[in-house]
N, C-alpha and C. Protein backbone atom coordinates (compact mmCIF):
# COMPACT_ATOMS: atom_id res chain seq x y z
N UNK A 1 16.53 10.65 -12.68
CA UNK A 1 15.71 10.29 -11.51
C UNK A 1 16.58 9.49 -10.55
N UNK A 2 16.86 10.13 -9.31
CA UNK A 2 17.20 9.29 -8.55
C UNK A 2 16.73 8.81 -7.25
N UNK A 3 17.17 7.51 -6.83
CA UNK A 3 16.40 6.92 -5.79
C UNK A 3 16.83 7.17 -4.54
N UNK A 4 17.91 7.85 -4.27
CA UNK A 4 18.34 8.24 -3.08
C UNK A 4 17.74 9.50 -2.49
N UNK A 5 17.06 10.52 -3.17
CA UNK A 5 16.17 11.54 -2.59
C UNK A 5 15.67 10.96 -1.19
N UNK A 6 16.11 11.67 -0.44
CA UNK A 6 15.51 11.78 1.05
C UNK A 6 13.98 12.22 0.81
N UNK A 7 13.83 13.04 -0.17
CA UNK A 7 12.50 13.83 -0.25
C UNK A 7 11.22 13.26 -0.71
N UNK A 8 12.01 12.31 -1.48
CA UNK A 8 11.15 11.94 -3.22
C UNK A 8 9.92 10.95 -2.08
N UNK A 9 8.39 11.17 -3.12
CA UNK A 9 7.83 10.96 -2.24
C UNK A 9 7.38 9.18 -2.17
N UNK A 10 5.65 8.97 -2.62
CA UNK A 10 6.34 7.33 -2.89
C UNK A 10 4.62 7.39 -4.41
N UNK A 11 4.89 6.55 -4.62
CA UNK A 11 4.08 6.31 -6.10
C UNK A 11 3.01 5.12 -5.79
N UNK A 12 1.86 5.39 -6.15
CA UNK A 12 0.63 4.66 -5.92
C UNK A 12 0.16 4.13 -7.60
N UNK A 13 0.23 2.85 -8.01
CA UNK A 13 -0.56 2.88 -9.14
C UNK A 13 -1.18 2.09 -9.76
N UNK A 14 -2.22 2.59 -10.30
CA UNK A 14 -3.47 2.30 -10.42
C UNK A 14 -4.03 1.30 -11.91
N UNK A 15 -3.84 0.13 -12.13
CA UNK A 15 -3.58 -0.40 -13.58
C UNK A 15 -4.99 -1.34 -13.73
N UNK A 16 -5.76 -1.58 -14.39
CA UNK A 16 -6.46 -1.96 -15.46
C UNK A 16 -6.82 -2.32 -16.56
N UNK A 17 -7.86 -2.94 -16.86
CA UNK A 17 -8.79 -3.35 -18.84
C UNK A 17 -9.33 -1.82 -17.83
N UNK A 18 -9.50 -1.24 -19.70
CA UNK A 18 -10.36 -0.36 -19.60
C UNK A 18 -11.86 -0.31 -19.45
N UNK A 19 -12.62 0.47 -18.67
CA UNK A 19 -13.84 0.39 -17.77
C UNK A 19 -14.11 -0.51 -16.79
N UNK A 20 -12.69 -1.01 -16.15
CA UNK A 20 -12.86 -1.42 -14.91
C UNK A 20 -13.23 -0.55 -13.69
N UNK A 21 -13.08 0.68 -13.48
CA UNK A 21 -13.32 1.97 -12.75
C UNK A 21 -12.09 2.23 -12.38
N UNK A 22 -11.18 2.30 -12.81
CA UNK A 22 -10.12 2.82 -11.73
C UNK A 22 -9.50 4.11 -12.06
N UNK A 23 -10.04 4.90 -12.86
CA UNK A 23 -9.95 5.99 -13.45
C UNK A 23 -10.77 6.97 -12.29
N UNK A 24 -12.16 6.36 -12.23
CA UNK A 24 -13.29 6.52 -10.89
C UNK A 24 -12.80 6.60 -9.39
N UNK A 25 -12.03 5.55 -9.01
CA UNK A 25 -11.05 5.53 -7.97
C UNK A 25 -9.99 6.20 -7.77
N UNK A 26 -9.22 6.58 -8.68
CA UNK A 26 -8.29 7.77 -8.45
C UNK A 26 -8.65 8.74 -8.15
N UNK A 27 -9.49 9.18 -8.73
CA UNK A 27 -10.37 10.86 -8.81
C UNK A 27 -11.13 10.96 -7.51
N UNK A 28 -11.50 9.97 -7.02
CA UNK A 28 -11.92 9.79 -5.15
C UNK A 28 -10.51 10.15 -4.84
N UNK A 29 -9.67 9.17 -4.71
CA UNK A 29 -8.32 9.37 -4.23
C UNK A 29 -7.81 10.95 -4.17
N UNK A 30 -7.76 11.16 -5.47
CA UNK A 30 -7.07 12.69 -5.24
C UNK A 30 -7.77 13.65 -4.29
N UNK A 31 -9.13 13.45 -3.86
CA UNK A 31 -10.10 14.69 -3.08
C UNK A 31 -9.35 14.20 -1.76
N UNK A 32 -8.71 13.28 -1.25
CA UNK A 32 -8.74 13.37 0.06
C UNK A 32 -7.25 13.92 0.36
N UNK A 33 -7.26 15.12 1.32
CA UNK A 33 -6.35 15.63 1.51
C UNK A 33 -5.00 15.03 2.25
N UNK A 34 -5.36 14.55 2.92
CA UNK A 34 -4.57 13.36 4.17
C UNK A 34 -4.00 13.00 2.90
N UNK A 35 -3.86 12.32 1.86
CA UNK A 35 -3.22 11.22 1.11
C UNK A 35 -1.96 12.08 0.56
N UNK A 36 -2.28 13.12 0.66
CA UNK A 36 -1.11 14.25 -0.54
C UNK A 36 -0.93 13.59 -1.61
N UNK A 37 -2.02 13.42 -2.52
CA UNK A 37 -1.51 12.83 -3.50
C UNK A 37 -1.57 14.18 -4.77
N UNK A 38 -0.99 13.60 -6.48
CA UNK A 38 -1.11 14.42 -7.08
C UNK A 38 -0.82 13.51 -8.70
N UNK A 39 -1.38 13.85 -9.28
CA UNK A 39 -2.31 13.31 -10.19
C UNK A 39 -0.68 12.85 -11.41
N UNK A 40 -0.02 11.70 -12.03
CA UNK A 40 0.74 11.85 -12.69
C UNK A 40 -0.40 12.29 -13.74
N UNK A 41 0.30 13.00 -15.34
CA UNK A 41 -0.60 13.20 -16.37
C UNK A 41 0.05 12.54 -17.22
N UNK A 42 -0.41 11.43 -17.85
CA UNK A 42 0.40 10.57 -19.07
C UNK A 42 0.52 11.11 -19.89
N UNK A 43 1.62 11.19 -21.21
CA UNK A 43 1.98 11.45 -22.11
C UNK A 43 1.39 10.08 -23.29
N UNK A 44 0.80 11.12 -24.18
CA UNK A 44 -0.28 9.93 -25.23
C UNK A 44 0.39 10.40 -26.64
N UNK A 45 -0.20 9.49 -28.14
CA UNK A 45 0.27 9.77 -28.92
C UNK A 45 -0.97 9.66 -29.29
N UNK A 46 -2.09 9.11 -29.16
CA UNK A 46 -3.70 9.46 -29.50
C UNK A 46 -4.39 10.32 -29.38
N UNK A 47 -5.31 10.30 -30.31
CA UNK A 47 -6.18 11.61 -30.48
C UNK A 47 -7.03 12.20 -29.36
N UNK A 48 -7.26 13.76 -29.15
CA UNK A 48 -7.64 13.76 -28.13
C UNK A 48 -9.67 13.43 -28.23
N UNK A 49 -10.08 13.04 -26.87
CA UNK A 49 -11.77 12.17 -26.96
C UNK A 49 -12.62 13.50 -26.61
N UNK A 50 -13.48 13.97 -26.93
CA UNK A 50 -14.35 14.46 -26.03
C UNK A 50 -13.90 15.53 -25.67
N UNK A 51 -14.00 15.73 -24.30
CA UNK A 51 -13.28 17.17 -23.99
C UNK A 51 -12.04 17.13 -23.20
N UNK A 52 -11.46 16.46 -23.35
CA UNK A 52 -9.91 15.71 -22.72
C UNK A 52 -9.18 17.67 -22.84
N UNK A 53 -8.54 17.55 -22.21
CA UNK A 53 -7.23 18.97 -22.37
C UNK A 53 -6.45 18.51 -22.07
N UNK A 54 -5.57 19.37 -23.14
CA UNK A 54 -3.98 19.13 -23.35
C UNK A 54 -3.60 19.52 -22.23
N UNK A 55 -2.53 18.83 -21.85
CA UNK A 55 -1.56 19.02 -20.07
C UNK A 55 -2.45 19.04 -18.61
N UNK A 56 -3.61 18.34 -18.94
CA UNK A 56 -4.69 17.92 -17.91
C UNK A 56 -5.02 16.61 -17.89
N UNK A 57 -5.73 16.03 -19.11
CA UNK A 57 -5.67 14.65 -18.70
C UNK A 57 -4.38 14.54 -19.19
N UNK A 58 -3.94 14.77 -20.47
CA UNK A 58 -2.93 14.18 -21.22
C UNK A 58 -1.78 14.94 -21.64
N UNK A 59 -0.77 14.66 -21.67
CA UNK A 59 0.42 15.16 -22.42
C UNK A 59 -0.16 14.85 -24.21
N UNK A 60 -0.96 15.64 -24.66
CA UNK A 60 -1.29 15.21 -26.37
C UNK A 60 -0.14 15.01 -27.34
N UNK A 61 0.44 14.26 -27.84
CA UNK A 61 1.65 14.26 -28.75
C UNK A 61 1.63 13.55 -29.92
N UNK A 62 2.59 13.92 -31.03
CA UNK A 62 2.57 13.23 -32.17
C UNK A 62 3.04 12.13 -31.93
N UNK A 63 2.53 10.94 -33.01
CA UNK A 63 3.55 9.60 -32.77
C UNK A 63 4.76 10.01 -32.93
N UNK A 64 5.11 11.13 -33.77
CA UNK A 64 6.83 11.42 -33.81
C UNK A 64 7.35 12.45 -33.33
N UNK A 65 6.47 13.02 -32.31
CA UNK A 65 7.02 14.04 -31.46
C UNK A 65 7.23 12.67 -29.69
N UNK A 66 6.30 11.45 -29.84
CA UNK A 66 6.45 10.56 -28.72
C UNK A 66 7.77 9.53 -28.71
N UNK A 67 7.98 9.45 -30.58
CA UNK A 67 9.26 8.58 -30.36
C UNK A 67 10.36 9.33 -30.18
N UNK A 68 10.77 10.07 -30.57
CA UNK A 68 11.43 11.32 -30.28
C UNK A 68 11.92 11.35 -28.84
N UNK A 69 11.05 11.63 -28.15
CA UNK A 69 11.42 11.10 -26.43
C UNK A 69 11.74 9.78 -25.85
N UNK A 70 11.38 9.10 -26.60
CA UNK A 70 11.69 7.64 -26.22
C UNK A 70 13.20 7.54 -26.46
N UNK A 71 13.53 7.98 -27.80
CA UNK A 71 15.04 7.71 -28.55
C UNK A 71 15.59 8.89 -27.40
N UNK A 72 15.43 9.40 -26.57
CA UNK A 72 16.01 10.66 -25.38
C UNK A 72 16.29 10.44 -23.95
N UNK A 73 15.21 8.84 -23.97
CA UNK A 73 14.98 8.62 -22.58
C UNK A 73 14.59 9.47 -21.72
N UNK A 74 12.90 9.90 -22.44
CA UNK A 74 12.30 11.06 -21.29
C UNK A 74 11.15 10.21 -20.36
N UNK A 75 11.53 9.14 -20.83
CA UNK A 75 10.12 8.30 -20.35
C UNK A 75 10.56 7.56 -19.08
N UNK A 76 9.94 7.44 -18.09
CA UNK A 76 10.01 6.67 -16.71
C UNK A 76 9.60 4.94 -17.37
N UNK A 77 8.36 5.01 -18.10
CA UNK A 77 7.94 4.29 -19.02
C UNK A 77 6.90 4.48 -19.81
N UNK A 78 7.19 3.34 -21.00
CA UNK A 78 6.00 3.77 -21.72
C UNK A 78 5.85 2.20 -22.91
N UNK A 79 4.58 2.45 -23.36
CA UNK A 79 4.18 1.67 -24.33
C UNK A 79 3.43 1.98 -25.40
N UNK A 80 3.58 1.07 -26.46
CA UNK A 80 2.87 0.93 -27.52
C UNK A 80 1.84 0.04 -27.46
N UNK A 81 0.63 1.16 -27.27
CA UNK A 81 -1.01 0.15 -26.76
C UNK A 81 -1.16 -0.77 -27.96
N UNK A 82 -1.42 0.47 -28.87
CA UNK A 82 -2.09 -0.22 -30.11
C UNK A 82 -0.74 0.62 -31.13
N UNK A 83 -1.15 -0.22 -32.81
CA UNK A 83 0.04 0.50 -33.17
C UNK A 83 -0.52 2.31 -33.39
N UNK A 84 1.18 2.71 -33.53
CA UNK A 84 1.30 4.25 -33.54
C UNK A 84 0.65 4.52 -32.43
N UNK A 85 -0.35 3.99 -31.14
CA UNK A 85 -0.89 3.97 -30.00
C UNK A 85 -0.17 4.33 -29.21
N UNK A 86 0.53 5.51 -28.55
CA UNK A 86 1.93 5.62 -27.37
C UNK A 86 0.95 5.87 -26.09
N UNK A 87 1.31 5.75 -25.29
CA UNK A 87 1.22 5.78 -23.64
C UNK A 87 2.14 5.83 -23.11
N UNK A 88 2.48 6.92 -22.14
CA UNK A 88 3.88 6.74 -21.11
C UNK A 88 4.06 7.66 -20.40
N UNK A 89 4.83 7.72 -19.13
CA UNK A 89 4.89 8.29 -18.23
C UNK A 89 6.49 9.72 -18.38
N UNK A 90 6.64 10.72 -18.66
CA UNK A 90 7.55 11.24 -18.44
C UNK A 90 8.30 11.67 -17.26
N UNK A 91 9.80 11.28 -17.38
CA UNK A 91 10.24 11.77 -16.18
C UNK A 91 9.94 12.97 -15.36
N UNK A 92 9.76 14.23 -16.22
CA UNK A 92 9.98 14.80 -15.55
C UNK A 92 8.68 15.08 -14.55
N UNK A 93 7.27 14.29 -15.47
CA UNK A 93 5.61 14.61 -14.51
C UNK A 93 6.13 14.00 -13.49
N UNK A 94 7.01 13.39 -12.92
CA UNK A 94 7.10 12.56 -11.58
C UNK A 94 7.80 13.52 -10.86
N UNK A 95 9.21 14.17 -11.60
CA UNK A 95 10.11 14.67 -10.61
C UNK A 95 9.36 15.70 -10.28
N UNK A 96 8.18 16.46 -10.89
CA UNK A 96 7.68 18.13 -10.72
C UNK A 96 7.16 17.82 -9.44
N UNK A 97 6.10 16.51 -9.57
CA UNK A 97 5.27 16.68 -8.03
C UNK A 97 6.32 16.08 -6.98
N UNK A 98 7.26 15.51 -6.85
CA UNK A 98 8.06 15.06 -6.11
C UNK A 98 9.09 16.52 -5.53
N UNK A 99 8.81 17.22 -6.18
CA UNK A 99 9.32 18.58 -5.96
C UNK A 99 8.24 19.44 -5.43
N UNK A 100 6.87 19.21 -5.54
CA UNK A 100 6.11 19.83 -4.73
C UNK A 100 5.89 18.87 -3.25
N UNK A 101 6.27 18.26 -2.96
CA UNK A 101 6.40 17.74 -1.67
C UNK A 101 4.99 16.40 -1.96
N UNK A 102 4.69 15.93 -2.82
CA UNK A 102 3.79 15.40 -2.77
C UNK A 102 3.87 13.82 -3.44
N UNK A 103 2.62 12.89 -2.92
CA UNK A 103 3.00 11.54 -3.59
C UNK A 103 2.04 11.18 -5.08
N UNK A 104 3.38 10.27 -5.69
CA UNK A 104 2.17 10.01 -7.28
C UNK A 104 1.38 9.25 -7.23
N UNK A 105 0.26 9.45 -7.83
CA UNK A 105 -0.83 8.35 -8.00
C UNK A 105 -1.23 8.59 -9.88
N UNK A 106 -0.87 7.55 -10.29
CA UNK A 106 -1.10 6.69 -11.61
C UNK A 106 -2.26 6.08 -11.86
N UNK A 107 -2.58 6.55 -13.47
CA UNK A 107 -3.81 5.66 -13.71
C UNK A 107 -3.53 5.17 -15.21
N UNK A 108 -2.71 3.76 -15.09
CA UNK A 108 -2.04 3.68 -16.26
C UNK A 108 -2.04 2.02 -16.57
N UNK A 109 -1.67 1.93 -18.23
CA UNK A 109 -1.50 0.41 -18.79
C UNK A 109 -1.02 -0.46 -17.79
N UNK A 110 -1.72 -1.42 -17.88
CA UNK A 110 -0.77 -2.51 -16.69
C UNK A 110 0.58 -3.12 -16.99
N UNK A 111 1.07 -2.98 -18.21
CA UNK A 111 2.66 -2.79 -18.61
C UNK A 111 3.52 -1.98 -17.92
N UNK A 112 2.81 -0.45 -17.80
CA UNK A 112 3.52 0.36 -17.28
C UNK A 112 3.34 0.73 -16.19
N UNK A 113 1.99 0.36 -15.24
CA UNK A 113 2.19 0.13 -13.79
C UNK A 113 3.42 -1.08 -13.56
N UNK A 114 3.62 -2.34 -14.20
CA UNK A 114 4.61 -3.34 -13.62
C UNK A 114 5.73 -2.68 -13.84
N UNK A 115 6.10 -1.74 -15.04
CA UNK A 115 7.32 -1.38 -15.01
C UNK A 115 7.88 -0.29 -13.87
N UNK A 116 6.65 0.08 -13.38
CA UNK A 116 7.08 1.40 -12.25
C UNK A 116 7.80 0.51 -10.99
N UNK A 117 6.47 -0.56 -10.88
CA UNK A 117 6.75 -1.23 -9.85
C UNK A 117 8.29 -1.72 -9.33
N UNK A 118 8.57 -2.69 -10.96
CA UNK A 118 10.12 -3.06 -11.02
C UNK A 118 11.22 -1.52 -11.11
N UNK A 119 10.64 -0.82 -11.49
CA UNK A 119 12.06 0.55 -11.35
C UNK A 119 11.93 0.94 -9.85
N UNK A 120 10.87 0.92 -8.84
CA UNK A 120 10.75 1.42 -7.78
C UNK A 120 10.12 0.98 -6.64
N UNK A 121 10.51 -0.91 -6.43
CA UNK A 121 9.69 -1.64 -5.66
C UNK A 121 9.56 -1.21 -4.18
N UNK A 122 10.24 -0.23 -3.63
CA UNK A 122 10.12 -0.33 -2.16
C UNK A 122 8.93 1.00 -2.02
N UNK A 123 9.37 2.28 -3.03
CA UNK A 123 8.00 3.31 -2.70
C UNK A 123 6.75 2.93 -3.71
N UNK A 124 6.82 1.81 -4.33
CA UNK A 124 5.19 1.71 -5.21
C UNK A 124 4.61 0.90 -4.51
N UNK A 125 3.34 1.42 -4.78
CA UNK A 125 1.96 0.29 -3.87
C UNK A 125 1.83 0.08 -5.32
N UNK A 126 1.28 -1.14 -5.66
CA UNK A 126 0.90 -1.80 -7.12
C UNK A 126 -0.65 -2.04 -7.32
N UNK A 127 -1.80 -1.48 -7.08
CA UNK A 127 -2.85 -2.19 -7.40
C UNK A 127 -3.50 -2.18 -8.88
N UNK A 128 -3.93 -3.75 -9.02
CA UNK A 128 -5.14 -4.04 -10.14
C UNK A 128 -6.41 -3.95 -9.71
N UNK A 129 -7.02 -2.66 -10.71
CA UNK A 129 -8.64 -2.96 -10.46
C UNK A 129 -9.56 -4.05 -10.93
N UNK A 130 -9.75 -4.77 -10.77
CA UNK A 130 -10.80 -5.71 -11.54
C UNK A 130 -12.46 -5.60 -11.69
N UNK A 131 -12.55 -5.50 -13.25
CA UNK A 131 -14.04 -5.94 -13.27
C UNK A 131 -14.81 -7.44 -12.80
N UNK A 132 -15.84 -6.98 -12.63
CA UNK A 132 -16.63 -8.39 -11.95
C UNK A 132 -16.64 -9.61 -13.30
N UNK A 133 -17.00 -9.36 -14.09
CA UNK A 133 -16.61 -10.13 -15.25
C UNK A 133 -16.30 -9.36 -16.69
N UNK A 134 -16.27 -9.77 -17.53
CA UNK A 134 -15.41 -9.16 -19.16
C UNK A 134 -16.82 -9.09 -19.78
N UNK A 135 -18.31 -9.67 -19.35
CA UNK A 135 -19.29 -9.25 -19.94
C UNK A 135 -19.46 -7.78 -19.30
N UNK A 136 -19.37 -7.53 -18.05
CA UNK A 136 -19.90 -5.96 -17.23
C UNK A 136 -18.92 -5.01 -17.66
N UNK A 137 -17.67 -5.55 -18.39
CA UNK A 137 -16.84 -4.68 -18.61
C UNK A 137 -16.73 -4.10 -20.09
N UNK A 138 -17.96 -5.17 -20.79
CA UNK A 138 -18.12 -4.37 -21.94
C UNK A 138 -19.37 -3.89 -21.87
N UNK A 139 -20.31 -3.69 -21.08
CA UNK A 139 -21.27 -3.10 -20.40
C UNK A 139 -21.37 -1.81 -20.43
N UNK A 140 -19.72 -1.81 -19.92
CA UNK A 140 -19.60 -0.51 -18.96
C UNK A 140 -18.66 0.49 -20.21
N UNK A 141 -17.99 -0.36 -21.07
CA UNK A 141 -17.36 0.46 -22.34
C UNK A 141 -18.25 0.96 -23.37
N UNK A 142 -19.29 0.14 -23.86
CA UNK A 142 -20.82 0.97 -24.38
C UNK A 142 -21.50 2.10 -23.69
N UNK A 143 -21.23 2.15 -22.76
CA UNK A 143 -21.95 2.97 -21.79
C UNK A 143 -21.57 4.30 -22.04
N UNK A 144 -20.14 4.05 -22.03
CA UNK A 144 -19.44 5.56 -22.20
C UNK A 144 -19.99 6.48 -23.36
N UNK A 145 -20.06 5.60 -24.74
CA UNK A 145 -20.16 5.70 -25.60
C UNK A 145 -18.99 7.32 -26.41
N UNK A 146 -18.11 6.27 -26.04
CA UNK A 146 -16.88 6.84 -26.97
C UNK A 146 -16.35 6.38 -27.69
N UNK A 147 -16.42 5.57 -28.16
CA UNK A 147 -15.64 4.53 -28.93
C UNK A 147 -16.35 3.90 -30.23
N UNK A 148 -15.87 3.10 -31.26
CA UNK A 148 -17.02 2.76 -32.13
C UNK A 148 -16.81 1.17 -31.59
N UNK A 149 -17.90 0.32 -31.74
CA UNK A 149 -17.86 -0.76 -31.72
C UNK A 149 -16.49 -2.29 -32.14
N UNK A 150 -15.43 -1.65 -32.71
CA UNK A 150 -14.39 -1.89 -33.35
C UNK A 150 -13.22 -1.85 -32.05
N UNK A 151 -13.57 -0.77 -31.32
CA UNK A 151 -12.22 0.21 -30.67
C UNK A 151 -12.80 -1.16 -29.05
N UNK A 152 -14.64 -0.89 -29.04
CA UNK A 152 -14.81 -1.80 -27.78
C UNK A 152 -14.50 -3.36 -27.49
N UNK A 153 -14.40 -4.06 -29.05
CA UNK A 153 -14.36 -5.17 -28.92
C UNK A 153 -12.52 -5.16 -28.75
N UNK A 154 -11.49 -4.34 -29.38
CA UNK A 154 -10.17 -4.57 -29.07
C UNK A 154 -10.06 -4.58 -27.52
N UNK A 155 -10.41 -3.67 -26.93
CA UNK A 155 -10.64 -3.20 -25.71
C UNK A 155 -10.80 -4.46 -25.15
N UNK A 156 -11.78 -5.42 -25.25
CA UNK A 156 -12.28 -5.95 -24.63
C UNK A 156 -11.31 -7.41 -24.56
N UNK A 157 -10.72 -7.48 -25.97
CA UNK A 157 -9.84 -8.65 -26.14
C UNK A 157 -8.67 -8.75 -25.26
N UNK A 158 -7.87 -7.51 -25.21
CA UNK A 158 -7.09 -7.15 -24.68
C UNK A 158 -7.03 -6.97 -23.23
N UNK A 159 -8.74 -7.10 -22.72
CA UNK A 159 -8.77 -7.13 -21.46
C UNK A 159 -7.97 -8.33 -20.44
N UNK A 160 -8.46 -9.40 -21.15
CA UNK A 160 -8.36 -10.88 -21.08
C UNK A 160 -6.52 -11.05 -20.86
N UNK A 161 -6.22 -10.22 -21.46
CA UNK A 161 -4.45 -10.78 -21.14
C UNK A 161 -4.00 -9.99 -20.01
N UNK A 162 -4.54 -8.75 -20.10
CA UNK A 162 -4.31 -7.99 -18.93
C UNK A 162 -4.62 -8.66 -17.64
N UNK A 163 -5.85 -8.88 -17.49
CA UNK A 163 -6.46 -9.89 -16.14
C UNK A 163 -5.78 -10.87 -15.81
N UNK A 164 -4.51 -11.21 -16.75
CA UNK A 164 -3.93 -12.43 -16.79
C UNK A 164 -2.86 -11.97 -15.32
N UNK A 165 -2.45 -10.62 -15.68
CA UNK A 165 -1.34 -10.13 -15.16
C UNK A 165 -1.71 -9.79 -13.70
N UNK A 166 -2.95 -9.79 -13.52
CA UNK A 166 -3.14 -8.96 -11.70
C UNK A 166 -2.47 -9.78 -10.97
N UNK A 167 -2.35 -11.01 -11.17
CA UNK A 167 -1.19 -11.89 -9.61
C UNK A 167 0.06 -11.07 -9.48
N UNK A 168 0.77 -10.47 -10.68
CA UNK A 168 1.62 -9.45 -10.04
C UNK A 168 1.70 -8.27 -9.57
N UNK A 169 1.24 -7.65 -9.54
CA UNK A 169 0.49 -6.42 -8.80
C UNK A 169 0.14 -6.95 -7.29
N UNK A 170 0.73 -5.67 -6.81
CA UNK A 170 0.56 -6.28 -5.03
C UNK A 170 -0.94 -6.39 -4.31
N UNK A 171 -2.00 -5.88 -4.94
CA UNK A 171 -2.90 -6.13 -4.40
C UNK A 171 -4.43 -5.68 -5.18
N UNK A 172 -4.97 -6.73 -5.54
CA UNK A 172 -6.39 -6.31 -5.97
C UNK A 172 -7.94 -6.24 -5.73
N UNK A 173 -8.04 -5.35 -6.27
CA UNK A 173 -9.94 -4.68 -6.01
C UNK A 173 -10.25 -5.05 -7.30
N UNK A 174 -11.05 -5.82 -6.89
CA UNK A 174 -12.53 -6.40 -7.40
C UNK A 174 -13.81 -5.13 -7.22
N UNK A 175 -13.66 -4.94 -8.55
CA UNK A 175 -14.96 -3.32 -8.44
C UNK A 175 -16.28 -3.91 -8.79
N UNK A 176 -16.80 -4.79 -7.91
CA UNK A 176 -18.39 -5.01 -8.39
C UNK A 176 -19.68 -4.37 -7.35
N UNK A 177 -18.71 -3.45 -6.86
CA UNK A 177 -19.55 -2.52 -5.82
C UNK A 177 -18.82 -1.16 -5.36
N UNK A 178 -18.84 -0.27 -6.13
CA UNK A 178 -17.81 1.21 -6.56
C UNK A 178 -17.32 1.82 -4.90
N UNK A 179 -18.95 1.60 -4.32
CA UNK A 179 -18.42 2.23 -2.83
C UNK A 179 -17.43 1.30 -1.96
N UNK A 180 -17.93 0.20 -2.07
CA UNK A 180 -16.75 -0.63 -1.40
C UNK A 180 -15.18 -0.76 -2.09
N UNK A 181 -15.35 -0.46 -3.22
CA UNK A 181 -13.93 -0.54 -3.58
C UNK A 181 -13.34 1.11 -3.79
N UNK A 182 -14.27 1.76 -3.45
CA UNK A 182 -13.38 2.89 -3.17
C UNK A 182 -12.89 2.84 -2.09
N UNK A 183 -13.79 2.37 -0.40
CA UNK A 183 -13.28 2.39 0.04
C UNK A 183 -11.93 1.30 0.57
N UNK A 184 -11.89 0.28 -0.06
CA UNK A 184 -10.99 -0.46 -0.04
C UNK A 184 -9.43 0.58 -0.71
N UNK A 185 -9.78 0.96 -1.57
CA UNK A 185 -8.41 1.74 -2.27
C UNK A 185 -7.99 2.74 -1.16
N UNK A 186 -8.67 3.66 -0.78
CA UNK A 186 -8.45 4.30 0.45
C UNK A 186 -7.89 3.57 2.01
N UNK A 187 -8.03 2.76 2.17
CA UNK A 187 -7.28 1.83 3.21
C UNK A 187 -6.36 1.38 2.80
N UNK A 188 -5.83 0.92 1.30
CA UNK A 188 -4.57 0.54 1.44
C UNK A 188 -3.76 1.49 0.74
N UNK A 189 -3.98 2.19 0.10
CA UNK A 189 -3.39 3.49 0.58
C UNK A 189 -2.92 4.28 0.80
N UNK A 190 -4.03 4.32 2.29
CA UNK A 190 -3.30 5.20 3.64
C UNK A 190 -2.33 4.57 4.14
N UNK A 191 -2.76 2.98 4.46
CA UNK A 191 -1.87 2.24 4.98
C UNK A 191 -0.44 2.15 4.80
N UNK A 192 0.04 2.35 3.04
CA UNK A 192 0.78 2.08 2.43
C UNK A 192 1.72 3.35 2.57
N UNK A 193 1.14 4.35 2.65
CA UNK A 193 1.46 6.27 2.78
C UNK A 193 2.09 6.13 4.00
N UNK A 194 1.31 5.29 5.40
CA UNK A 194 2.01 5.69 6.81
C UNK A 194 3.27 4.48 7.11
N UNK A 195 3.28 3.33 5.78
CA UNK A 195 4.70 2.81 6.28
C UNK A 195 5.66 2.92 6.20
């Protein structure tokens, strides 16, 4: 990956506790055409949920088909959520759409949004979504009802350190009203796209 591409486009991303909405906010994001955006697809080492598809939401992989790439350096970045838990971004999902003329937008660990940030501070916009509080945000993880009660309360612990981290991230939405913070994500952006 290199940073001198005249072409390469610029990276938007999107970090959170899970059921803050920003999974919700991307998926607005991608419908609007003006943005050219295009969806990175993370590479996971977890099982797939529901009706998830392989090479749509997720790159599906073994924990030892994920370290495997790590020991290769195929990863832009990546982490270990939980153990044997992988998450990470592969090089090459970045270079493909950067080759279709288009910009990334991320919906990823807030480890690995900061790490994009630090590999690529001048084309990443950095935002944290925030829930209104860590009670609505386990509200909103029952709701789904994917998870067993075990998976919501880690979730939820783990929220708390994450929230710790939004002062670094360049700019945050507070989601305690979906339409306003969609449209807040959409203004900065665009903003961020036309500088």
């Amino acid at each position: 990956m290199t940073k001198t591409n005249k072409k390469q486009g610029k990276l938007i991303v999107f970090s959170a506790p899970s059921g803050s909405g920003k999974t919700t906010i991307v998926r607005h994001l991608l419908q609007l055409e003006n943005l050219n955006l295009e969806f990175s697809i993370s590479a996971t080492s977890r099982e797939q949920r529901g009706e998830e598809i392989h090479e749509k939401d997720y790159y599906f992989l073994s924990a030892k088909a994920f370290k495997n790439k790590i020991k290769n350096d195929e990863f832009l970045e990546w982490e270990e959520v939980y153990r044997d838990n992988f998450y990470g971004t592969l090089k090459t999902e970045v270079e493909r759409i950067w080759a279709n003329g288009k910009n990334v937008i991320f919906d990823i660990d807030v480890s690995g949004g900061l790490r994009i940030k630090r590999k690529f501070p001048k084309e990443t916009l950095a935002i944290f979504v925030k829930p209104p509080s860590i009670d609505e945000l386990k509200i909103r993880l029952k709701k789904r009802k994917t998870e067993s009660e075990d998976k919501i309360n880690m979730r939820v612990a783990k929220a708390s350190a994450e929230l710790a981290t939004a002062p670094l991230f360049d700019t945050i939405i507070v989601n305690d009203n979906l339409e306003n913070a969609l449209k807040e994500a959409e203004f900065l952006v665009s903003n961020f796209l036309k500088s």
